[in-house]
PDB file of N, CA and C in Angstrom:
ATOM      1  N   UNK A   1      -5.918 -20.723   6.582  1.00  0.00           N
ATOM      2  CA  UNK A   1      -5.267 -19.548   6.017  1.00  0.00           C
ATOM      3  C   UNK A   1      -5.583 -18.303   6.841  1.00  0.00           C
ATOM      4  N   UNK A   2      -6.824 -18.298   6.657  1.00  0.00           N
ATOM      5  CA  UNK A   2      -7.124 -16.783   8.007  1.00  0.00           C
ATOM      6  C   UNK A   2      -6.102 -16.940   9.753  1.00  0.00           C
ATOM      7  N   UNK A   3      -6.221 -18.131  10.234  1.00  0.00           N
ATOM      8  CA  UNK A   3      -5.497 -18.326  11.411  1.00  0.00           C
ATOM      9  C   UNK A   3      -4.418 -17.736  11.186  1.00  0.00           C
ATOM     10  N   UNK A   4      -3.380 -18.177  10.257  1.00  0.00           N
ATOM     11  CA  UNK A   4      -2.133 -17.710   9.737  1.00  0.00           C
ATOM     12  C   UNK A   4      -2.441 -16.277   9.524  1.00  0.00           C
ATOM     13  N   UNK A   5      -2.747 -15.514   9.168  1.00  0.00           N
ATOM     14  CA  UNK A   5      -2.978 -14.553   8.891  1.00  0.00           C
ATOM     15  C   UNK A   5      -3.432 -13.583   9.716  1.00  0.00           C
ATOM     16  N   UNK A   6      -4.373 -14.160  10.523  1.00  0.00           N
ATOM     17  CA  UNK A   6      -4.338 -13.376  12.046  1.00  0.00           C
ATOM     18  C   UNK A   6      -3.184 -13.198  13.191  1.00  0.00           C
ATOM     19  N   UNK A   7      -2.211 -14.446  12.798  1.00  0.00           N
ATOM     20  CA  UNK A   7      -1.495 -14.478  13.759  1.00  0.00           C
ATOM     21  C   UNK A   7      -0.074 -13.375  13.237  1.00  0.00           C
ATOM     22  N   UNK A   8      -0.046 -13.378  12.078  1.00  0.00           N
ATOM     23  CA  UNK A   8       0.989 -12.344  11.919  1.00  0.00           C
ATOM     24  C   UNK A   8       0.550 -11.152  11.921  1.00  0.00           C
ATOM     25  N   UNK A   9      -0.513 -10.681  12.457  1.00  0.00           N
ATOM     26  CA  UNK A   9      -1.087  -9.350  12.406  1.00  0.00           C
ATOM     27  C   UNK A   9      -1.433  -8.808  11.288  1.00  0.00           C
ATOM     28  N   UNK A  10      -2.569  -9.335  10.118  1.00  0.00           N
ATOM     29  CA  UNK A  10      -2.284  -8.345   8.867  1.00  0.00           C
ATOM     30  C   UNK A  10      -4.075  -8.512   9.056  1.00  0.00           C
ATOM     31  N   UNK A  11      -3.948  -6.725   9.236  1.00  0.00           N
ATOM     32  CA  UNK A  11      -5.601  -6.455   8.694  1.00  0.00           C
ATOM     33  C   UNK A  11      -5.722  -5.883   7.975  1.00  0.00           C
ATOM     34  N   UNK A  12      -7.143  -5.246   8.111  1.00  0.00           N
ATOM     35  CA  UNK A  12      -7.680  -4.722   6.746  1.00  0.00           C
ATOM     36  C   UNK A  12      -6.947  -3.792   5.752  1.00  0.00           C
ATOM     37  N   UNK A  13      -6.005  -2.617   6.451  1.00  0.00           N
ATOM     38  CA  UNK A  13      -4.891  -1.819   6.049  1.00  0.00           C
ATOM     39  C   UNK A  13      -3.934  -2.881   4.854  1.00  0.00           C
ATOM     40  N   UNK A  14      -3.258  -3.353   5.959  1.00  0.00           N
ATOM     41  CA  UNK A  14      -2.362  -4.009   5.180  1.00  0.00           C
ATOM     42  C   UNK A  14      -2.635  -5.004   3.974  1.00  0.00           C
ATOM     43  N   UNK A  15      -4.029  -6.048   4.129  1.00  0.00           N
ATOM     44  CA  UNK A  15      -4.458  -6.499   3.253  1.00  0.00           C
ATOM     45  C   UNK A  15      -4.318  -5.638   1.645  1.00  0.00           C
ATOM     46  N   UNK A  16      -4.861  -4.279   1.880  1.00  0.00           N
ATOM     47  CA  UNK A  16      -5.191  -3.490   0.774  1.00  0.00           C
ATOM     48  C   UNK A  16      -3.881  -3.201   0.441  1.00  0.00           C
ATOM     49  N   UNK A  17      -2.731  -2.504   1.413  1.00  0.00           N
ATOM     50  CA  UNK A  17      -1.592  -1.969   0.971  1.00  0.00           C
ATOM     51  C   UNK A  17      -0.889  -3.642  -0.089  1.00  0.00           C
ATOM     52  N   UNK A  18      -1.075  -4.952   0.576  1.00  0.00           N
ATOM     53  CA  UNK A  18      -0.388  -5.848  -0.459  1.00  0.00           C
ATOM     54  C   UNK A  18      -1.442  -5.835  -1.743  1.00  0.00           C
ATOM     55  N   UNK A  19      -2.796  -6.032  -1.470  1.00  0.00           N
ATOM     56  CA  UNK A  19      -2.985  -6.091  -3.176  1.00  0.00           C
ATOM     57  C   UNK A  19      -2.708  -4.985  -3.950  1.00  0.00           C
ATOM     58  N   UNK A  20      -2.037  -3.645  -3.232  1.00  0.00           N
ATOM     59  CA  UNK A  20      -2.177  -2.699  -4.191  1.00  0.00           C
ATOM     60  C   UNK A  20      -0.799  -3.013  -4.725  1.00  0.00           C
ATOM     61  N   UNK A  21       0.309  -3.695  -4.253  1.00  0.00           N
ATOM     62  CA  UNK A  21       1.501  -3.791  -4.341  1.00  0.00           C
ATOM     63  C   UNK A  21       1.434  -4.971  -5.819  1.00  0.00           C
ATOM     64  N   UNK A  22       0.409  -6.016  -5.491  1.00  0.00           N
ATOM     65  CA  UNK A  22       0.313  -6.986  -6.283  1.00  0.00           C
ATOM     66  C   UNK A  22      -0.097  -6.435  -7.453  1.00  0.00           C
ATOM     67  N   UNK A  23      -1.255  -5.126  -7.720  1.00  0.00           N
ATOM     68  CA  UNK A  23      -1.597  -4.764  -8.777  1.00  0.00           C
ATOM     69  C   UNK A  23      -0.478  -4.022  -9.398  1.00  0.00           C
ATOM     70  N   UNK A  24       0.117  -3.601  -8.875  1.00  0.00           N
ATOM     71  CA  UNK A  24       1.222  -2.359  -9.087  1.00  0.00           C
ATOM     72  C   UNK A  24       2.349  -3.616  -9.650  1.00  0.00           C
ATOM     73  N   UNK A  25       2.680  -4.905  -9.495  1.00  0.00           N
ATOM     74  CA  UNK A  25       3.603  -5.844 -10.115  1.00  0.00           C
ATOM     75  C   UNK A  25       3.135  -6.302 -11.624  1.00  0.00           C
ATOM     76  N   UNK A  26       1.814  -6.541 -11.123  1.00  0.00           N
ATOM     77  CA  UNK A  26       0.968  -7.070 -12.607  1.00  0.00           C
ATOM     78  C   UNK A  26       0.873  -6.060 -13.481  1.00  0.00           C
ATOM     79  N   UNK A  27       0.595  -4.739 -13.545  1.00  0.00           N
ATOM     80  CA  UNK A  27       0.785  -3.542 -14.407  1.00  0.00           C
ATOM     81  C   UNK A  27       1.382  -3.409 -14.827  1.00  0.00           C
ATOM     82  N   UNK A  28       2.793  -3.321 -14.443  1.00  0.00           N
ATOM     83  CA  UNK A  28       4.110  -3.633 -14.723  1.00  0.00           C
ATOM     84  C   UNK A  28       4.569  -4.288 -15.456  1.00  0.00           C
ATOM     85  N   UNK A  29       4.317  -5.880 -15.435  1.00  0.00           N
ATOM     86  CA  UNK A  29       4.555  -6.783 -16.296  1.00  0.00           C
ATOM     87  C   UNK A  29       4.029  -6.461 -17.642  1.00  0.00           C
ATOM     88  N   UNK A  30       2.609  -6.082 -17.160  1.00  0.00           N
ATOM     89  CA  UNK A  30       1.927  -5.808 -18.447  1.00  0.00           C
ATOM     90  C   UNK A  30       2.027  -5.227 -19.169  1.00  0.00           C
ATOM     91  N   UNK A  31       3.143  -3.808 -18.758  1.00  0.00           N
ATOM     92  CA  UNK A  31       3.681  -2.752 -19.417  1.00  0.00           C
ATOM     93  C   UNK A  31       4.811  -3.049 -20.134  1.00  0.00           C
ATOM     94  N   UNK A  32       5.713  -3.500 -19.317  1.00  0.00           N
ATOM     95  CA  UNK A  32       6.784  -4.320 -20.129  1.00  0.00           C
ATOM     96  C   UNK A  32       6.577  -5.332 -21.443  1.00  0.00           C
ATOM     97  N   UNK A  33       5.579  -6.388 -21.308  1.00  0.00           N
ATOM     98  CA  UNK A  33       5.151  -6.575 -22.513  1.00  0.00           C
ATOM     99  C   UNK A  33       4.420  -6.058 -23.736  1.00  0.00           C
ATOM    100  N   UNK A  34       3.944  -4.840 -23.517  1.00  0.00           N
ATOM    101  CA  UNK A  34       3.325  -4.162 -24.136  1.00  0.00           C
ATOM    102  C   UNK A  34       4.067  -2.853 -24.995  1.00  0.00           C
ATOM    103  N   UNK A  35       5.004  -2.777 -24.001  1.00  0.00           N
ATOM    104  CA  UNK A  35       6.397  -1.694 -24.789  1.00  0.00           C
ATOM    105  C   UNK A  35       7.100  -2.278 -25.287  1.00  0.00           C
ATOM    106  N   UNK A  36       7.433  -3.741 -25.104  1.00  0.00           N
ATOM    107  CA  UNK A  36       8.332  -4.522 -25.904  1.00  0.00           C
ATOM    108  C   UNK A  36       7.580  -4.997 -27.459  1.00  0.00           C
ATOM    109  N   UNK A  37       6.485  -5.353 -27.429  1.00  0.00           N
ATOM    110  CA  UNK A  37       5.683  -5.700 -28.352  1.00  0.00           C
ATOM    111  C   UNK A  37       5.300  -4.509 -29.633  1.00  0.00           C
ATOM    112  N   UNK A  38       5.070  -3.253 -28.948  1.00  0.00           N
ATOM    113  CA  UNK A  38       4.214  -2.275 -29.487  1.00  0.00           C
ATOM    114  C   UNK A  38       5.008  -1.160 -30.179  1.00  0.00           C
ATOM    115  N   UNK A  39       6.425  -1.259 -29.188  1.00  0.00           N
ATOM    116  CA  UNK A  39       7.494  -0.067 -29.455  1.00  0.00           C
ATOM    117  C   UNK A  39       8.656  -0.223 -30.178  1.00  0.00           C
ATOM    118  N   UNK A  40       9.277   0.361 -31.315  1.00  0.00           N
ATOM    119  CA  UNK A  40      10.382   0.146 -31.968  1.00  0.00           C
ATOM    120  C   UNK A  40      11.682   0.043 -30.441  1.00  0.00           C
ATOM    121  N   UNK A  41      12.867  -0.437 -31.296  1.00  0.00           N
ATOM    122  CA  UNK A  41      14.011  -0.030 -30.400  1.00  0.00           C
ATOM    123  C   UNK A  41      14.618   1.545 -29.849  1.00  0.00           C
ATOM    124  N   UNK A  42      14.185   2.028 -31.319  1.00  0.00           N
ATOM    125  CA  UNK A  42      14.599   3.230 -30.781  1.00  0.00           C
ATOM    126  C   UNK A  42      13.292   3.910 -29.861  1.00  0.00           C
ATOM    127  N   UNK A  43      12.070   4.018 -30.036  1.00  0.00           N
ATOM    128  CA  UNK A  43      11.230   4.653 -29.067  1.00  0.00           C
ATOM    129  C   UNK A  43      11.254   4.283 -27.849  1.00  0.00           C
ATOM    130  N   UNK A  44      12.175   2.209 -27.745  1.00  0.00           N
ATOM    131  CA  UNK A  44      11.925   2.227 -26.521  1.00  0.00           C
ATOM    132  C   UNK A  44      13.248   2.726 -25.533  1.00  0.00           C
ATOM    133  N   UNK A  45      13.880   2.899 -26.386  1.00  0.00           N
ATOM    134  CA  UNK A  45      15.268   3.805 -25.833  1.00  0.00           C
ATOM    135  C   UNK A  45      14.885   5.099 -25.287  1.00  0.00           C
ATOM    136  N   UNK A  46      13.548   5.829 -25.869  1.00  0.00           N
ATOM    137  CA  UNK A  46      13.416   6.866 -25.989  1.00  0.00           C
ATOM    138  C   UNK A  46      12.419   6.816 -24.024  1.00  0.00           C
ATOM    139  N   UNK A  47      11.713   5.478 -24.519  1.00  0.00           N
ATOM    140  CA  UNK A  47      10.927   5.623 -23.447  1.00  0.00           C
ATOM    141  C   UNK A  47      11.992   5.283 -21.962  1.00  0.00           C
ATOM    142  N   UNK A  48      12.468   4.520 -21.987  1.00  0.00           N
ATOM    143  CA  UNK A  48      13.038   4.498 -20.630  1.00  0.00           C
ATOM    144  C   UNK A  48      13.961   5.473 -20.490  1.00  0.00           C
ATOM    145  N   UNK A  49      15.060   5.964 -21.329  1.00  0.00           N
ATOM    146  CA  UNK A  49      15.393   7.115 -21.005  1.00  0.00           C
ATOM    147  C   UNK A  49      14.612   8.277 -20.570  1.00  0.00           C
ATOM    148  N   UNK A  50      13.656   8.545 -20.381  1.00  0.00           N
ATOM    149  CA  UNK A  50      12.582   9.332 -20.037  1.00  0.00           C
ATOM    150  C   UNK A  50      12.249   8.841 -18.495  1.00  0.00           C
ATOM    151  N   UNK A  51      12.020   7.756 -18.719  1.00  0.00           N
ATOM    152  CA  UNK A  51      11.078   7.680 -17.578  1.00  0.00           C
ATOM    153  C   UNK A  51      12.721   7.321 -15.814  1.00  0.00           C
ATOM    154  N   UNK A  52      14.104   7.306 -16.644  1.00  0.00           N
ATOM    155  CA  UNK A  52      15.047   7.258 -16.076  1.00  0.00           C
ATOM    156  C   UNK A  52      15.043   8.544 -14.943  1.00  0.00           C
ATOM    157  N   UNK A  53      15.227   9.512 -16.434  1.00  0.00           N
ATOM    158  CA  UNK A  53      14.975  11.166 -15.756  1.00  0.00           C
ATOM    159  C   UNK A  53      14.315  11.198 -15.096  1.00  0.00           C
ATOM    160  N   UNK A  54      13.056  11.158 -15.019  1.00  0.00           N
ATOM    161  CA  UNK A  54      11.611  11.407 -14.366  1.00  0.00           C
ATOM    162  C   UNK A  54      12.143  10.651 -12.914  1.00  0.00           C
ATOM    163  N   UNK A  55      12.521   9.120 -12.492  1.00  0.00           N
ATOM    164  CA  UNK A  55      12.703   8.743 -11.633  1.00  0.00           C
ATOM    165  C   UNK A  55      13.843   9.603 -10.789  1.00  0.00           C
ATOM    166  N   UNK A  56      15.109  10.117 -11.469  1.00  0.00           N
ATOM    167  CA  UNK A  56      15.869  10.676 -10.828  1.00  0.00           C
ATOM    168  C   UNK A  56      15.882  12.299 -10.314  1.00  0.00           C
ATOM    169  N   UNK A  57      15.020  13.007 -11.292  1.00  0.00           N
ATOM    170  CA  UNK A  57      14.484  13.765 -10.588  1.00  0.00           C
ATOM    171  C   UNK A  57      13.167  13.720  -9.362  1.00  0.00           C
ATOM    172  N   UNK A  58      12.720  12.995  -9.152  1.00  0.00           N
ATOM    173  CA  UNK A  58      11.599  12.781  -8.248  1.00  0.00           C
ATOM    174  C   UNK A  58      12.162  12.523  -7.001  1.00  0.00           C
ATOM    175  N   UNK A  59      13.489  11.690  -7.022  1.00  0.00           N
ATOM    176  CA  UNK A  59      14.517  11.301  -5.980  1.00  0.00           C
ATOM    177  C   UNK A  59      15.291  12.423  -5.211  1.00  0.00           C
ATOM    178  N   UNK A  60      15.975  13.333  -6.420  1.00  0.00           N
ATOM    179  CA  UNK A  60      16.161  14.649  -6.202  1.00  0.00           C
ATOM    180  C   UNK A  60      15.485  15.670  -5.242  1.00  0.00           C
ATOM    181  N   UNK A  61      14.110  15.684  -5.844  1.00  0.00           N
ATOM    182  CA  UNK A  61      12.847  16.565  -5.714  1.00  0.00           C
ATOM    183  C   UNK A  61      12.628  16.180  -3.982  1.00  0.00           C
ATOM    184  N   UNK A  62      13.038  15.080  -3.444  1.00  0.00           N
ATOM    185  CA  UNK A  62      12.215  14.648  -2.551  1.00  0.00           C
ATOM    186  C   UNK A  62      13.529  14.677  -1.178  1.00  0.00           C
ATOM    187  N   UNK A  63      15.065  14.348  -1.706  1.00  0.00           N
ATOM    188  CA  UNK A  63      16.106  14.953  -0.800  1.00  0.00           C
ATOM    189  C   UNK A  63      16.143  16.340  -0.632  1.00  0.00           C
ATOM    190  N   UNK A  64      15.875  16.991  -2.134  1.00  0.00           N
ATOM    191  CA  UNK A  64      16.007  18.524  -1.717  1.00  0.00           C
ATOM    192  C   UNK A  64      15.341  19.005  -0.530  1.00  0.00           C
ATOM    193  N   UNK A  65      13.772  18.493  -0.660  1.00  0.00           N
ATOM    194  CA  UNK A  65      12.825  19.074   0.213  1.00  0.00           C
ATOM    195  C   UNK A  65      13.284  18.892   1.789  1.00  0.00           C
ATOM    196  N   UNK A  66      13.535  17.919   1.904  1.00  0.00           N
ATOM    197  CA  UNK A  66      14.250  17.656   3.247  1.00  0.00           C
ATOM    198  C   UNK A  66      15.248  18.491   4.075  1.00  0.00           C
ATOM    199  N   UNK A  67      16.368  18.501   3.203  1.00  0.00           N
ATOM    200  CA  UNK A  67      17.088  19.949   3.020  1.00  0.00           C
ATOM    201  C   UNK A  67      16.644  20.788   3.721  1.00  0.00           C
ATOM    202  N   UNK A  68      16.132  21.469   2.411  1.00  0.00           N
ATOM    203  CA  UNK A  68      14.918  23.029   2.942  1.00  0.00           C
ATOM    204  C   UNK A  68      14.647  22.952   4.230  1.00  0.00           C
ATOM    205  N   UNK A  69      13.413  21.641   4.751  1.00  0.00           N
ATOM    206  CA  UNK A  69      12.771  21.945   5.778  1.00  0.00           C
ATOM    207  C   UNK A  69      13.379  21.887   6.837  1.00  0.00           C
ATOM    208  N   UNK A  70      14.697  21.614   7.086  1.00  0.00           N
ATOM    209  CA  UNK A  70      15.556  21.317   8.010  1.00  0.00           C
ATOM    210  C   UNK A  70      16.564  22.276   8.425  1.00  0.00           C
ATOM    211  N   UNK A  71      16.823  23.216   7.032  1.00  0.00           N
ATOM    212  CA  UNK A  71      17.381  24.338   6.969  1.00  0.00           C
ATOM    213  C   UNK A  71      16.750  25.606   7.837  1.00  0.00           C
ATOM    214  N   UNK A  72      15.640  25.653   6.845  1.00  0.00           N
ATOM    215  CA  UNK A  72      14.458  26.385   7.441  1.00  0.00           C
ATOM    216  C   UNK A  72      14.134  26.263   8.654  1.00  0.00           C
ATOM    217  N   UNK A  73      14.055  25.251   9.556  1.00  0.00           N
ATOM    218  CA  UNK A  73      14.102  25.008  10.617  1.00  0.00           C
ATOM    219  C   UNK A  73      15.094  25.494  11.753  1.00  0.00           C
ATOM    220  N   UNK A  74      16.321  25.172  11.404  1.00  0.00           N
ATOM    221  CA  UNK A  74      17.125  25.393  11.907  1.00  0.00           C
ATOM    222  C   UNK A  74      17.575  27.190  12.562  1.00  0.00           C
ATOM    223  N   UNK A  75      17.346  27.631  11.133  1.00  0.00           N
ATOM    224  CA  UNK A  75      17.548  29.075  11.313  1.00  0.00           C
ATOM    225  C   UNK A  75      16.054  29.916  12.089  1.00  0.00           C
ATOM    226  N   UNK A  76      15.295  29.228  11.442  1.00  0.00           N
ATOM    227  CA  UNK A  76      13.952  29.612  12.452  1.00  0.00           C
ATOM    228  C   UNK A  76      13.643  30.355  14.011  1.00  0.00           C
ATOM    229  N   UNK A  77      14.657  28.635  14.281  1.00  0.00           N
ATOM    230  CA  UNK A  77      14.988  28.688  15.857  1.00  0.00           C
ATOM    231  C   UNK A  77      15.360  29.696  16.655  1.00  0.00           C
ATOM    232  N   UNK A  78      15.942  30.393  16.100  1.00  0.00           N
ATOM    233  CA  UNK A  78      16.729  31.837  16.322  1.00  0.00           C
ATOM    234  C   UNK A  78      16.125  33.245  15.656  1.00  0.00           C
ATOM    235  N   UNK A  79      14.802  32.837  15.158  1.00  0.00           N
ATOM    236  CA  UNK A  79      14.163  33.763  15.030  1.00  0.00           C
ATOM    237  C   UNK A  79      12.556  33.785  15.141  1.00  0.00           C
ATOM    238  N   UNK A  80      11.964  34.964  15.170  1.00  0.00           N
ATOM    239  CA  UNK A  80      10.528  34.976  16.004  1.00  0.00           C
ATOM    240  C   UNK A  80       9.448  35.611  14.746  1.00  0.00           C
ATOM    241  N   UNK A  81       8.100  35.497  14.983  1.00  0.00           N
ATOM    242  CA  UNK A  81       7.409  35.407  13.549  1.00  0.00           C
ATOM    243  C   UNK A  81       6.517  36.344  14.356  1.00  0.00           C
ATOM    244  N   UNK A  82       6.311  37.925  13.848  1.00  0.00           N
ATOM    245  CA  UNK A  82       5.108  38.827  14.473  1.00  0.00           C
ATOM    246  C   UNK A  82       4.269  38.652  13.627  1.00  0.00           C
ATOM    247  N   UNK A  83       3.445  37.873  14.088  1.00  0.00           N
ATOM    248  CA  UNK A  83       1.787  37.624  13.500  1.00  0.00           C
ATOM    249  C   UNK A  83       0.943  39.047  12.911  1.00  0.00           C
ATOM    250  N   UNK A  84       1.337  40.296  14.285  1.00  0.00           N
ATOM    251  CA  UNK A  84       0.495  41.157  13.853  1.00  0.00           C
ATOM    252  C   UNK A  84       0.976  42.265  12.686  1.00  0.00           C
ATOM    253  N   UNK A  85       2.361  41.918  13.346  1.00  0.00           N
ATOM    254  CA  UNK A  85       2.966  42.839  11.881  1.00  0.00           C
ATOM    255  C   UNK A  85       3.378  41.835  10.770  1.00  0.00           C
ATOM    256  N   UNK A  86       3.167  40.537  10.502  1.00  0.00           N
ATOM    257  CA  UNK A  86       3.706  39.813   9.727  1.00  0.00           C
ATOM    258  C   UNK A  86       5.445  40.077   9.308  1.00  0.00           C
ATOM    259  N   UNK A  87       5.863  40.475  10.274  1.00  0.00           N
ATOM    260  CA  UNK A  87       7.596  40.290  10.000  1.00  0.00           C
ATOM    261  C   UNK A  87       7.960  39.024  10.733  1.00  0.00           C
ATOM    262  N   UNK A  88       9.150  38.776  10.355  1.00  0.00           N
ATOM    263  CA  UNK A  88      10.236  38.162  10.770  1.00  0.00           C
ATOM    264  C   UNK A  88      11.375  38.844  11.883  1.00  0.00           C
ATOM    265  N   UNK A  89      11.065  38.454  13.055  1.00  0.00           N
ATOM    266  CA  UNK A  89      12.183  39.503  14.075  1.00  0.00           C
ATOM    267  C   UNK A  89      13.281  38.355  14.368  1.00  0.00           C
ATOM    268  N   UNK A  90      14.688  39.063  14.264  1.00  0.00           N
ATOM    269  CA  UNK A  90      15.713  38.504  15.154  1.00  0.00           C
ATOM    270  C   UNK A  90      16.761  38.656  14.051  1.00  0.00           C
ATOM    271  N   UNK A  91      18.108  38.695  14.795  1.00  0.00           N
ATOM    272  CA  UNK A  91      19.228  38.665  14.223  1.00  0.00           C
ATOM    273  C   UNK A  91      19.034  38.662  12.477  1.00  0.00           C
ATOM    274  N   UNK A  92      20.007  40.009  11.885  1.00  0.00           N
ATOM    275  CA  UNK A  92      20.252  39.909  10.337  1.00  0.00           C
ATOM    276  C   UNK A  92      20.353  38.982   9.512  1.00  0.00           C
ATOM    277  N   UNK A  93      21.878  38.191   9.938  1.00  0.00           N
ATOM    278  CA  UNK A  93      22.280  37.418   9.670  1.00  0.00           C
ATOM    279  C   UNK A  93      21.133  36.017   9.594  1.00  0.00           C
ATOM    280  N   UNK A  94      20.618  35.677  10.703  1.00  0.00           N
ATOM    281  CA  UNK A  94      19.485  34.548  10.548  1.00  0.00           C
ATOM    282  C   UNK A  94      18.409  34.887   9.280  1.00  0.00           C
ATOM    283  N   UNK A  95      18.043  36.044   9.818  1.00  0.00           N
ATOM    284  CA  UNK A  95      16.732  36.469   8.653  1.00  0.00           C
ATOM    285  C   UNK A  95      17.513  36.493   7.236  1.00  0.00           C
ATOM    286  N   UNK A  96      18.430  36.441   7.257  1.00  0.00           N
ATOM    287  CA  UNK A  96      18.872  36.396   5.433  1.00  0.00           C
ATOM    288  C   UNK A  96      18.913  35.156   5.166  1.00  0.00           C
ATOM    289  N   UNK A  97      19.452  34.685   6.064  1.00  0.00           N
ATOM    290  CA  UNK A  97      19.968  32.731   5.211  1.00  0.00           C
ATOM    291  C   UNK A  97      18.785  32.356   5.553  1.00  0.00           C
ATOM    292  N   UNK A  98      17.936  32.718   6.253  1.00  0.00           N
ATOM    293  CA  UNK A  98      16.476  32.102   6.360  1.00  0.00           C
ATOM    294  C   UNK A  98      15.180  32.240   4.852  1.00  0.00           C
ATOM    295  N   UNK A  99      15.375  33.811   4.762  1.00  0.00           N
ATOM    296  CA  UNK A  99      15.065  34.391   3.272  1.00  0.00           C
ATOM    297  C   UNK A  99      15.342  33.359   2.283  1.00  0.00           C
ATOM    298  N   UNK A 100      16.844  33.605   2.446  1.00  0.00           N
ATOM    299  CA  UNK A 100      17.490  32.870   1.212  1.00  0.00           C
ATOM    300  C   UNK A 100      16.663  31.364   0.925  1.00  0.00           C
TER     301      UNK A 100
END
């Protein structure tokens, strides 16, 4: 088993990243039986609708940011950062949609 295992390259990193994956399946399960068991129909309506949101904003949360930093970037380019005066120099137009 180790031979095999050496030969596809998986060390100590990756070892940990799969059992954390394995714990993260078993939790899961365990949760699922435990909300099915523990929770009316309607709370558990209540619960995955919740945790729906929560997933789709986090998805949201995480394209937006991308966005931004790319935006921000972009307009940057075309403008210059005085350290000693802490302004923003260059073209109006940049420094506003940059603001913005």
């Amino acid at each position: 088993m180790n031979r095999i295992i050496r030969m596809l390259g998986v060390d100590k990193a990756i070892r940990y990243v799969i059992f954390g994956k394995i714990i993260s399946v078993l939790t899961g399960l365990l949760l699922i039986m435990l909300i099915s068991h523990h929770l009316s129909k309607d709370a558990q309506g209540y619960y995955y609708t919740f945790n729906s949101v929560v997933a789709l904003q986090i998805i949201f949360e995480l394209g937006l940011s991308t966005v931004i930093i790319q935006f921000a970037s972009h307009e940057m380019s075309a403008l210059k950062y005085d350290y000693s005066e802490r302004d923003i120099i260059g073209e109006s137009k940049n420094k506003q949609r940059y603001l913005s």
